[in-house]
Protein backbone atom coordinates (compact mmCIF):
# COMPACT_ATOMS: atom_id res chain seq x y z
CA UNK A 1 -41.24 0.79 -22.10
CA UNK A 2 -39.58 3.16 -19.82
CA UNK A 3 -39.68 6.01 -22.71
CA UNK A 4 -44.18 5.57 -22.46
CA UNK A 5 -43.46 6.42 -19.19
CA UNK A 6 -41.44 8.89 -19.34
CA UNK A 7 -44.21 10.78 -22.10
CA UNK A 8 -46.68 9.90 -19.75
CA UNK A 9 -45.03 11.55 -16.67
CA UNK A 10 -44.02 14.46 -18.46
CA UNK A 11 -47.11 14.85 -20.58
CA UNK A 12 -48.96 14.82 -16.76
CA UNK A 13 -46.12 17.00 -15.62
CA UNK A 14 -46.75 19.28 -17.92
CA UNK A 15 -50.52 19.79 -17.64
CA UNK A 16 -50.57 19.80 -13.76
CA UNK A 17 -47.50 22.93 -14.19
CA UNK A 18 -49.94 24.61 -16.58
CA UNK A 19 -53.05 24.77 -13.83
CA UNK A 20 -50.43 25.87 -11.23
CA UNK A 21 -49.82 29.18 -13.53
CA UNK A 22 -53.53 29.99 -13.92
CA UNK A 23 -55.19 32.84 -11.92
CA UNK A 24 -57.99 30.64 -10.55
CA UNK A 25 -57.25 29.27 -6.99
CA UNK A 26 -58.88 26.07 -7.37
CA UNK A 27 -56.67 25.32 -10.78
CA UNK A 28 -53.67 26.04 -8.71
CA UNK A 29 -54.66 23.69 -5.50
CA UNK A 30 -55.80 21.31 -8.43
CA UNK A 31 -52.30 21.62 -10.32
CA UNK A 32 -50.44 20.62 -6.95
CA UNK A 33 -52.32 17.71 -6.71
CA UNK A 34 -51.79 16.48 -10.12
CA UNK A 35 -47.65 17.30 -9.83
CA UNK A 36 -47.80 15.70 -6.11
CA UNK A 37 -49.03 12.36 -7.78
CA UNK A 38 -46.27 12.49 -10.44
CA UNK A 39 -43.54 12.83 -7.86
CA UNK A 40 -45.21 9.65 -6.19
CA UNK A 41 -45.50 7.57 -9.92
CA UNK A 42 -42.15 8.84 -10.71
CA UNK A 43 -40.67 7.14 -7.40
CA UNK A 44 -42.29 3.74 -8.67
CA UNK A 45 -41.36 3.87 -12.24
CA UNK A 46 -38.01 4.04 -11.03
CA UNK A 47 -38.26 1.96 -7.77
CA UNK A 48 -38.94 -0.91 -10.42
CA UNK A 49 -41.54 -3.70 -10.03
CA UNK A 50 -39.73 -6.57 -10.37
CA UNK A 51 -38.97 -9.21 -8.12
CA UNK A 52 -40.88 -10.76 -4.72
CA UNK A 53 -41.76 -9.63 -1.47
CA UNK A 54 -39.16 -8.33 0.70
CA UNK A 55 -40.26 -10.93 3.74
CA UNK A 56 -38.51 -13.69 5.38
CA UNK A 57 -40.33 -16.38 4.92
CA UNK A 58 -37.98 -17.91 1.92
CA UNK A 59 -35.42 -19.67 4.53
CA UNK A 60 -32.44 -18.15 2.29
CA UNK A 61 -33.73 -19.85 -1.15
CA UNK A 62 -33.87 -16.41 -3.16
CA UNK A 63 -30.60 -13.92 -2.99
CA UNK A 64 -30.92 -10.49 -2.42
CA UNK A 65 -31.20 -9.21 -5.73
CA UNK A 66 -34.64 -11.38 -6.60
CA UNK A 67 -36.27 -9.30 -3.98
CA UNK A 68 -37.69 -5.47 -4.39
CA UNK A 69 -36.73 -2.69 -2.84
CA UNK A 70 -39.35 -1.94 -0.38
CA UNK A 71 -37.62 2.27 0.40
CA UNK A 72 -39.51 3.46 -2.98
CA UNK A 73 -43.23 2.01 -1.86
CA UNK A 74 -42.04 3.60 1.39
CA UNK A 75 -41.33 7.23 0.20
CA UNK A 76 -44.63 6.91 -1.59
CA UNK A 77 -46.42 5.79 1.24
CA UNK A 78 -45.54 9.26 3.46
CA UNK A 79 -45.69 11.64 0.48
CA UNK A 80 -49.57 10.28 -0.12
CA UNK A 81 -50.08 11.34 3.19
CA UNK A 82 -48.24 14.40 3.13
CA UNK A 83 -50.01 15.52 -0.26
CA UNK A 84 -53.33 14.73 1.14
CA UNK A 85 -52.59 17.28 4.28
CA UNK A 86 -51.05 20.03 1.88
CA UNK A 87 -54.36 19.46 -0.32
CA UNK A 88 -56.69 19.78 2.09
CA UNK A 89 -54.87 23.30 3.75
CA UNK A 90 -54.76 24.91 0.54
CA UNK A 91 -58.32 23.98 0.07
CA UNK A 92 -59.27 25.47 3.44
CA UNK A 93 -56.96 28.38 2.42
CA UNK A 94 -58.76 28.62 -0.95
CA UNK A 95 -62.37 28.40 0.83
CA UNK A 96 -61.55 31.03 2.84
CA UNK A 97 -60.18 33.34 0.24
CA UNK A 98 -63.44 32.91 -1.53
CA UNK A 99 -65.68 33.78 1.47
CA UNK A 100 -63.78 37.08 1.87
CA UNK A 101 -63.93 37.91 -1.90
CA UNK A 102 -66.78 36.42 -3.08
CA UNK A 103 -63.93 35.23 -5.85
CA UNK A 104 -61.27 32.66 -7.08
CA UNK A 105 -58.84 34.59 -8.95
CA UNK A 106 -55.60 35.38 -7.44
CA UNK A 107 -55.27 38.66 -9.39
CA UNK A 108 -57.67 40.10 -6.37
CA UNK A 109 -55.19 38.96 -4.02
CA UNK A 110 -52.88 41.62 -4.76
CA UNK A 111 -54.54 44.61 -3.03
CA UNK A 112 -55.61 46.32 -6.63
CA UNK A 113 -54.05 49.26 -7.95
């Protein structure tokens, strides 16, 4: 099981890494999207999804290693939010590069020559 995931992340991996090197702005903001989200399913794959909810509420009938870890769901939790704010700047940035162009493509960017 954990070697579909592994395909899966790095087949996703892979095609968000390939937008990022494209000369269109969009691709690129598009392309850090797609490799924020596979930082944030890699962190669950290996967080694991087995075992209850960390809560007391059990009155000590489970030990501590029927219980998952709640740090992974955690770290996912922030860099959601974090990826949405980066997102939504380089999509401001990108909006604004295209009202002073009239263009997407980051070869323009460079002054011309």
């Amino acid at each position: 099981m954990s070697l579909i995931y592994a395909t899966a992340l790095a087949a996703t991996f892979s095609a968000g890494v390939y937008l990022m090197l494209r000369r269109d702005a969009v691709r690129v903001v598009i392309g850090s999207l797609i490799v924020s989200q596979v930082a944030n399913m890699y962190l669950m794959v290996m967080g694991g999804a087995s075992g209850g909810a960390p809560i007391l509420g059990h009155h000590g009938n489970k030990s501590a290693s029927q219980f998952t870890d709640p740090v992974p769901q955690a770290l996912v939790l922030t860099a959601i939010v974090i990826g949405f704010a980066t997102t939504s700047l380089l999509l401001s940035l990108t909006y604004r590069f295209y009202e002073e162009n009239q263009e997407v493509d980051l070869e323009s960017l460079g002054g011309g020559s």
